[in-house]
C-alpha atoms as a PDB file:
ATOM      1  CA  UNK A   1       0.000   0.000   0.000  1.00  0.00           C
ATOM      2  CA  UNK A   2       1.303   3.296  -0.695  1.00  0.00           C
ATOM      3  CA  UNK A   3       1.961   6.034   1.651  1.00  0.00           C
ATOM      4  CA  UNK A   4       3.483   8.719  -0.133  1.00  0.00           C
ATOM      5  CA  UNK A   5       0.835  11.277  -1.401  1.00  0.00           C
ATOM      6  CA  UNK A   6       2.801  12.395  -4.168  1.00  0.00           C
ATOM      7  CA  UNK A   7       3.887   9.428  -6.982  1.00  0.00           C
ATOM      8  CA  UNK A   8       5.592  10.115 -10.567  1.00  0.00           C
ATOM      9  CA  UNK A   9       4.596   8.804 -13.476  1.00  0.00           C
ATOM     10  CA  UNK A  10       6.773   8.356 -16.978  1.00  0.00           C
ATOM     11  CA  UNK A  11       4.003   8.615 -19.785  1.00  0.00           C
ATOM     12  CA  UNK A  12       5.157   6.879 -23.082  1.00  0.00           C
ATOM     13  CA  UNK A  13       1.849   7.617 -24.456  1.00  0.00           C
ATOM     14  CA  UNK A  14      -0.203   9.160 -25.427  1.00  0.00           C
ATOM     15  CA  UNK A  15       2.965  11.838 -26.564  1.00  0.00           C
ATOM     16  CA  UNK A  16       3.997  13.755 -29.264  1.00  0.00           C
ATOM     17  CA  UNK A  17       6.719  13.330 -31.434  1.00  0.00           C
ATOM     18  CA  UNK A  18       8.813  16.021 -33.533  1.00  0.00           C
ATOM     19  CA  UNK A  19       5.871  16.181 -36.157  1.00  0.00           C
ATOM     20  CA  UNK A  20       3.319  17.201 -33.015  1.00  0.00           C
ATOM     21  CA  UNK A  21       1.984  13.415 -34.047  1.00  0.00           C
ATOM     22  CA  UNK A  22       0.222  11.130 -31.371  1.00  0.00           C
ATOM     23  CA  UNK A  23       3.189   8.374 -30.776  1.00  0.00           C
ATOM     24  CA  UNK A  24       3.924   5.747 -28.630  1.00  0.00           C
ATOM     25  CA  UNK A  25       7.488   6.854 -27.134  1.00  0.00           C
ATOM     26  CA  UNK A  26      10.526   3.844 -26.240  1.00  0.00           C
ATOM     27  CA  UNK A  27      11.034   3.038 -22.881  1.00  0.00           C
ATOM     28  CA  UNK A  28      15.117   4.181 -22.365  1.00  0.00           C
ATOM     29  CA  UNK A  29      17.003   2.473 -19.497  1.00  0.00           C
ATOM     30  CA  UNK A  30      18.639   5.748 -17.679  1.00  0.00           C
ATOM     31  CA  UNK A  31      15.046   6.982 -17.476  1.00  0.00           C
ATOM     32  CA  UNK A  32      14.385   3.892 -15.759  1.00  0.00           C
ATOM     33  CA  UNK A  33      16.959   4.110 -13.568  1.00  0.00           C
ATOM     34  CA  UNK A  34      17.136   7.783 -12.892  1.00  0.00           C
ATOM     35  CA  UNK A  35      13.796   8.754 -12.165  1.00  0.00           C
ATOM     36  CA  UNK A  36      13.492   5.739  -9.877  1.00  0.00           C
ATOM     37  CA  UNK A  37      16.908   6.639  -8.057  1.00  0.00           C
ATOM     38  CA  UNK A  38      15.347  10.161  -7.538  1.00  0.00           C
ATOM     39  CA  UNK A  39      11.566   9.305  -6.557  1.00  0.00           C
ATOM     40  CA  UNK A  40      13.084   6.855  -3.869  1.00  0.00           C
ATOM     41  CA  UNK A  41      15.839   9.391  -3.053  1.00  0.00           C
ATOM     42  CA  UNK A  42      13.020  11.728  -2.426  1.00  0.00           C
ATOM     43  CA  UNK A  43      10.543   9.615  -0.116  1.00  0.00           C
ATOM     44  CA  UNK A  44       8.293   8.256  -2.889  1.00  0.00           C
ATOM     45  CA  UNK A  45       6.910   5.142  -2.620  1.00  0.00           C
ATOM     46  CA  UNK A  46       5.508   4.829  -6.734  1.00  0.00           C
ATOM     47  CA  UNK A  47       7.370   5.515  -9.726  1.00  0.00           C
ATOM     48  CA  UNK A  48       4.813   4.187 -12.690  1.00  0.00           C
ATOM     49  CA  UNK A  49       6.265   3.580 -16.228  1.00  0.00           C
ATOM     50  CA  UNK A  50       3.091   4.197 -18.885  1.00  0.00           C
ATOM     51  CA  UNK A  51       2.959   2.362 -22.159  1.00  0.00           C
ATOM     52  CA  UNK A  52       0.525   0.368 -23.634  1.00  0.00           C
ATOM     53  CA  UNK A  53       3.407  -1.640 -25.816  1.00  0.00           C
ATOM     54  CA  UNK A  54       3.399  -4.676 -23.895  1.00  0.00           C
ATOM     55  CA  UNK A  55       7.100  -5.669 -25.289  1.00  0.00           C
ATOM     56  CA  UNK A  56       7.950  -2.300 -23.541  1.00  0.00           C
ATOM     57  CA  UNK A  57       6.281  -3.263 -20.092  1.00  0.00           C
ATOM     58  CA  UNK A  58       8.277  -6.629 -20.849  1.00  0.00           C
ATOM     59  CA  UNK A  59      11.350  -5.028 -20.874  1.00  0.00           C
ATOM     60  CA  UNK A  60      10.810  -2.213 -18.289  1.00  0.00           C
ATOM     61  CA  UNK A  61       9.930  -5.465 -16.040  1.00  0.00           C
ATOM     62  CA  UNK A  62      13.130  -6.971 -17.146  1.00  0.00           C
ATOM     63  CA  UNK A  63      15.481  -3.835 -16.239  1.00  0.00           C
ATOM     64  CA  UNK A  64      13.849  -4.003 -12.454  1.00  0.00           C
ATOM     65  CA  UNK A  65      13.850  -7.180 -12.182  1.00  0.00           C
ATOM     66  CA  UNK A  66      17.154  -7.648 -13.001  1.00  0.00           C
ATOM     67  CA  UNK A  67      18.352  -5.360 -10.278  1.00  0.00           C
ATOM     68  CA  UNK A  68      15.800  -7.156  -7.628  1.00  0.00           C
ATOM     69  CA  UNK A  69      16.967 -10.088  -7.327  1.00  0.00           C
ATOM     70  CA  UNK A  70      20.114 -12.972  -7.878  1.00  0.00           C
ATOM     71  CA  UNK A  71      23.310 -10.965  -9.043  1.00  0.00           C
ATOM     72  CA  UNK A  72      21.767  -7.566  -9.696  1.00  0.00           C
ATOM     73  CA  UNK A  73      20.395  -7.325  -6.374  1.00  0.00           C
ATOM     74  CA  UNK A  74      23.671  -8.539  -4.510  1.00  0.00           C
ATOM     75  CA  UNK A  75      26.064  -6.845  -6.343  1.00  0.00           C
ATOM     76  CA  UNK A  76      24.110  -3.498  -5.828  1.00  0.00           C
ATOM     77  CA  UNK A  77      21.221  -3.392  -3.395  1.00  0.00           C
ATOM     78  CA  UNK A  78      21.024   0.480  -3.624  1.00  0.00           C
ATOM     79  CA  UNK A  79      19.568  -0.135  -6.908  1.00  0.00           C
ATOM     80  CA  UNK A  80      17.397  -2.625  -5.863  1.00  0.00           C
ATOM     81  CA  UNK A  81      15.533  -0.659  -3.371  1.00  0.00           C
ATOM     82  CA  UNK A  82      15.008   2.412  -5.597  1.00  0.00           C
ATOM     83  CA  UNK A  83      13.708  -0.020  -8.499  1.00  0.00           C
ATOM     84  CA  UNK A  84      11.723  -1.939  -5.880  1.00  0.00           C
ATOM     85  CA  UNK A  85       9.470   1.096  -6.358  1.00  0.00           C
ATOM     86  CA  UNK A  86       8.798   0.916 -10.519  1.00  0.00           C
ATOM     87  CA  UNK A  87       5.349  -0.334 -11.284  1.00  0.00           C
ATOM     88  CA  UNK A  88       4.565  -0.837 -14.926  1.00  0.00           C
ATOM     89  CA  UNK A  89       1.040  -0.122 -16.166  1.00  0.00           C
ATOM     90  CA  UNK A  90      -0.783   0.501 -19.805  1.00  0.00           C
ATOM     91  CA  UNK A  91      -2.181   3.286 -18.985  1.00  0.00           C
ATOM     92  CA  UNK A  92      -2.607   6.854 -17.213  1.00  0.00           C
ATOM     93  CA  UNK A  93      -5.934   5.238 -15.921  1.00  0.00           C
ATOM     94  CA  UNK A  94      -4.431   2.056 -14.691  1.00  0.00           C
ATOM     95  CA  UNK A  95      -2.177   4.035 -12.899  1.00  0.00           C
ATOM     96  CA  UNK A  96      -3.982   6.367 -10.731  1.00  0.00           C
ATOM     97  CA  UNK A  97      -6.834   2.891 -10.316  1.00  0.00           C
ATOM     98  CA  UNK A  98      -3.105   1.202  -8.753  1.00  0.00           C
ATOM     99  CA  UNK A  99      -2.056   4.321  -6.698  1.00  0.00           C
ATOM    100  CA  UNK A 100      -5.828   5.329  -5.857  1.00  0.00           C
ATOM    101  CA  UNK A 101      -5.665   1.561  -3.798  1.00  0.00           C
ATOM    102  CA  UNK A 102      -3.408   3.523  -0.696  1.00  0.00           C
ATOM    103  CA  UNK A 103      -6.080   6.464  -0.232  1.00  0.00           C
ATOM    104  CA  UNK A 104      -9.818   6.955   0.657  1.00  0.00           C
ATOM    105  CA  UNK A 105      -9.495  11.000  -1.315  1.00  0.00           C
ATOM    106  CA  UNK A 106      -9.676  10.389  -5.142  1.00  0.00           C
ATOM    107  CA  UNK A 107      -6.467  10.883  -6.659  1.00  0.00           C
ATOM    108  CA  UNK A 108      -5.580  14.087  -8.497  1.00  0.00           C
ATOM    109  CA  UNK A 109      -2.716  14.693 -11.489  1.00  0.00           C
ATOM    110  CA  UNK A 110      -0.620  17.014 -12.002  1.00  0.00           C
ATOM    111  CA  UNK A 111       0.959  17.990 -15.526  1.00  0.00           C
ATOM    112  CA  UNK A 112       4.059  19.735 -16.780  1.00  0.00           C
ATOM    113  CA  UNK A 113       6.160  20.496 -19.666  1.00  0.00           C
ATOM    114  CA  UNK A 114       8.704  22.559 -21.213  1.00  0.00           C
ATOM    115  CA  UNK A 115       6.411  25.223 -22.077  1.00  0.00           C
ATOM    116  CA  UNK A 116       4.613  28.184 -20.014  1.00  0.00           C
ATOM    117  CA  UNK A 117       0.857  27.684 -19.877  1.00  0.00           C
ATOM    118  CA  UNK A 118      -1.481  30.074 -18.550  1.00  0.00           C
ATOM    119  CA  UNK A 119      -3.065  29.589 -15.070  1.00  0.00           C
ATOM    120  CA  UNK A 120       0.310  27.687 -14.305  1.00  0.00           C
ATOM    121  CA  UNK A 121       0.528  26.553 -10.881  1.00  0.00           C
ATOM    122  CA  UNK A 122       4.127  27.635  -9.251  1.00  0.00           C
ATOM    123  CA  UNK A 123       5.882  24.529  -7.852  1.00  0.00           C
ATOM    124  CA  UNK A 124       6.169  26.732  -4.609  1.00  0.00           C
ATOM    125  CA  UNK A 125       2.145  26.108  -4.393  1.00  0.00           C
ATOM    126  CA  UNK A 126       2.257  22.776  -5.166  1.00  0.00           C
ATOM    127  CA  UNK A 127       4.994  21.976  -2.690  1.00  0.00           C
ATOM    128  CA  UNK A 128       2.314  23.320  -0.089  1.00  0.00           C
ATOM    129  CA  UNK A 129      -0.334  21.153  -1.355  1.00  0.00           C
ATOM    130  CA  UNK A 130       1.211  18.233  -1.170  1.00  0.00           C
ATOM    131  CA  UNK A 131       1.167  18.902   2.591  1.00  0.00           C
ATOM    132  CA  UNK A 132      -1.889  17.578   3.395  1.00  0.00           C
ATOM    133  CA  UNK A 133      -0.823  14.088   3.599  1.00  0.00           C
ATOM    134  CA  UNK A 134      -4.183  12.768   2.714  1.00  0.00           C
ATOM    135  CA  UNK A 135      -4.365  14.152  -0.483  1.00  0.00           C
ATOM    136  CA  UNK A 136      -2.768  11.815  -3.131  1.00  0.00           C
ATOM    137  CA  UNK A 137      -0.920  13.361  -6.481  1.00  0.00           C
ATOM    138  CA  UNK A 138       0.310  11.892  -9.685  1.00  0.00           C
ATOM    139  CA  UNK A 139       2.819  13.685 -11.421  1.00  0.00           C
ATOM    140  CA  UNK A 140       2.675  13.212 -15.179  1.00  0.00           C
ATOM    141  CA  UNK A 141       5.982  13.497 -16.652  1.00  0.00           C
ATOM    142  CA  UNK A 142       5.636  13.106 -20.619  1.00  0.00           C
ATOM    143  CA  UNK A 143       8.669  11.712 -22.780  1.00  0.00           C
ATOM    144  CA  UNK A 144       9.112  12.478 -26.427  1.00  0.00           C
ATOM    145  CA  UNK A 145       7.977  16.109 -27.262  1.00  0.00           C
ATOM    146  CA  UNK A 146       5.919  15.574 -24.351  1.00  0.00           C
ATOM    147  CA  UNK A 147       2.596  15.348 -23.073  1.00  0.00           C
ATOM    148  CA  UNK A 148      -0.650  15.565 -25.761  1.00  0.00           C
ATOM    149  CA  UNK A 149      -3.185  18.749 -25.042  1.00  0.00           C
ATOM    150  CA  UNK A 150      -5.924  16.240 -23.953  1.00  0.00           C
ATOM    151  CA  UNK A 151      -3.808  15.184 -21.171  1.00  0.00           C
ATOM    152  CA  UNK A 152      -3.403  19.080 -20.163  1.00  0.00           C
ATOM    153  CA  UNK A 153      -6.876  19.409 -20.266  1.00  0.00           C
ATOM    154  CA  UNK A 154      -7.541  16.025 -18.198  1.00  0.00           C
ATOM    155  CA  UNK A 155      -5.759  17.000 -15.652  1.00  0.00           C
ATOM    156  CA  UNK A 156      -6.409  18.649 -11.832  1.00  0.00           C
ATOM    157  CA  UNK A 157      -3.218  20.788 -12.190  1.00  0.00           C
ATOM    158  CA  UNK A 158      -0.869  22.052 -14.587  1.00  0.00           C
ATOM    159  CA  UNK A 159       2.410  23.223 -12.880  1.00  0.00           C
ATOM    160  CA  UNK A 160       4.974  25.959 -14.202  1.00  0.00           C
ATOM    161  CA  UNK A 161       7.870  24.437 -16.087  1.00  0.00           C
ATOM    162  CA  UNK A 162      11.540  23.954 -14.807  1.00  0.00           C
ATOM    163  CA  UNK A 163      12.878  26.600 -16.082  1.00  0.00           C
ATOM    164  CA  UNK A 164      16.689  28.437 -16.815  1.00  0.00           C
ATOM    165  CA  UNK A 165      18.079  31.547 -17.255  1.00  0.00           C
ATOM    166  CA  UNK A 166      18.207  31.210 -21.044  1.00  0.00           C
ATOM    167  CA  UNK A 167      15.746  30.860 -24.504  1.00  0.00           C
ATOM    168  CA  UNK A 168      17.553  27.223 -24.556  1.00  0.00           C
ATOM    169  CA  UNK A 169      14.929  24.975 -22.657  1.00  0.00           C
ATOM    170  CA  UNK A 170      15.499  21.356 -23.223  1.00  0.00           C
ATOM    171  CA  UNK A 171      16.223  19.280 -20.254  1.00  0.00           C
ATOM    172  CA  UNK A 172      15.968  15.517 -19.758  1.00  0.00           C
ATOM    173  CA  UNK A 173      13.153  14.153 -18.796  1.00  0.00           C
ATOM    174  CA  UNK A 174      14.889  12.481 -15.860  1.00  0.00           C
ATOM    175  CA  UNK A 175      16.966  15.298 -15.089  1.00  0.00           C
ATOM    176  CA  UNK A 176      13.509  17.484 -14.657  1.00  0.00           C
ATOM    177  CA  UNK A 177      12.168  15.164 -12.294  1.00  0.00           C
ATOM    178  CA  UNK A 178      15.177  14.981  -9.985  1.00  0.00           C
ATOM    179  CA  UNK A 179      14.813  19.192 -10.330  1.00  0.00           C
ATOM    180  CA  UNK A 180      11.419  19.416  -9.313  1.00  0.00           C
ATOM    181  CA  UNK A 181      11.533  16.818  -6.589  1.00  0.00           C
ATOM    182  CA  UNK A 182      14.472  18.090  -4.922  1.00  0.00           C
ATOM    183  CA  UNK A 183      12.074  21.642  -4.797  1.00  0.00           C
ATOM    184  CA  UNK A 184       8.881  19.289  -4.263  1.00  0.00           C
ATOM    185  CA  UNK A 185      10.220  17.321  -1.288  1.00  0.00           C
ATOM    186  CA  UNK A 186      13.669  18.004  -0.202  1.00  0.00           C
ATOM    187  CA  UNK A 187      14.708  20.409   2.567  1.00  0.00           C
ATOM    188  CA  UNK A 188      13.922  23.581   2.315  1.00  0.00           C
ATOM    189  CA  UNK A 189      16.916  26.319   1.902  1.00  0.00           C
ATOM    190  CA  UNK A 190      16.166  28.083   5.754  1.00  0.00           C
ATOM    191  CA  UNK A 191      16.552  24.785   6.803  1.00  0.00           C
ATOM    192  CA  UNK A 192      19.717  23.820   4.889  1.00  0.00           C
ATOM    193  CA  UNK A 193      21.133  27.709   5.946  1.00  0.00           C
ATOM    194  CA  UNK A 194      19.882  26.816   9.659  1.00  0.00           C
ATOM    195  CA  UNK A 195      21.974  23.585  10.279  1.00  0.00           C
ATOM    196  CA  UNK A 196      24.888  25.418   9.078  1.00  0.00           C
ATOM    197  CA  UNK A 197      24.731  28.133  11.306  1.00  0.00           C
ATOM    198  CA  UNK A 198      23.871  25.387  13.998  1.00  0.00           C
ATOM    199  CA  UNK A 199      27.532  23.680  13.095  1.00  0.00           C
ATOM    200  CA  UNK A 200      29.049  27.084  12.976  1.00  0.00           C
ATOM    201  CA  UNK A 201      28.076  27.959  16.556  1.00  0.00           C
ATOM    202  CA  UNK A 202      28.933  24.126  17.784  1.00  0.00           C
ATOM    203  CA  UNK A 203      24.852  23.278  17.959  1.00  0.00           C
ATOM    204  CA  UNK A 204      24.965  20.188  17.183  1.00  0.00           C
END
């Protein structure tokens, strides 16, 4: 049962590709990996992998399972335990019916992408949100040229973009969600600047 209110989800489709075309995106192995590393680094319980290709949710089984048990799981259980985490569905809907299971509150999503949208929700406002532990989000992270407009429009929330200090705005998908985790759910900077002073003075 899940106890995290806030899970990640990977959506290989429905996406676009370059041609703004409805695809079905390929499952890559440092997504995998990555995003799993970072949901577990950050508390989550649920990282979902989305694709209705069933050779993909073959092979996305395959890459955890490989690092769950026999060799894999000896020779690194670090990996293990974030990968212990990756459930592979065919669907958005299958996935919030398999988180919805560890909540009484109906689930709600949350969408993002690479470009501003108006009525954006500020990740600030979200981190809030995802206070009240009873509450359970999925965050849709798309892969290809990302998410279609129907899943925009399907959605509870659409949050404000990671964004630089440049035009040039084309991060990894993986290296997004370890951005807007770490400002989701890690510590917060007063607290990072308060232990330091703590050390300073010898409060420890």
């Amino acid at each position: 049962m899940a106890c995290n209110n806030l899970a990640v989800a990977l959506v290989h489709y429905p996406v676009y590709n370059k041609h703004h075309e409805v695809v079905t995106s390929a499952l890559t192995n440092l997504d995998q990996h990555d995003i799993a590393r970072s949901s577990k680094t950050f508390g989550l319980d649920r990282f979902y992998i989305v694709t209705p290709s069933e050779e993909q949710r073959k092979l996305a089984e395959r890459i955890s399972g490989h690092w769950q048990q026999g060799w894999g799981a000896d020779y690194n259980p670090d990996r293990r335990q974030a990968l212990d985490i990756v459930r592979v569905t065919p669907s958005i809907a299958s996935a919030i019916a398999d988180y919805q299971t560890g909540f009484s509150k109906p689930v709600k999503t949350a969408v993002t992408g690479a470009a501003q949208r108006p009525d954006s929700t500020p990740l600030g406002l979200f981190r809030r949100l995802i206070q009240d532990v009873d509450q359970p989000y999925l965050l849709l992270l798309g892969t290809g040229w990302g998410l279609t407009d129907e899943c925009f429009s399907a959605a509870d929330l659409i949050l404000e973009p990671i964004a630089g200090n440049e035009t040039y705005n084309h991060l990894s998908v993986r290296s997004a969600a370890a951005i807007m985790l770490d400002r989701l759910k890690g510590i917060e900077r007063e607290d990072i600047q308060n232990s330091q002073t703590e050390y300073h003075t010898g409060g420890r």
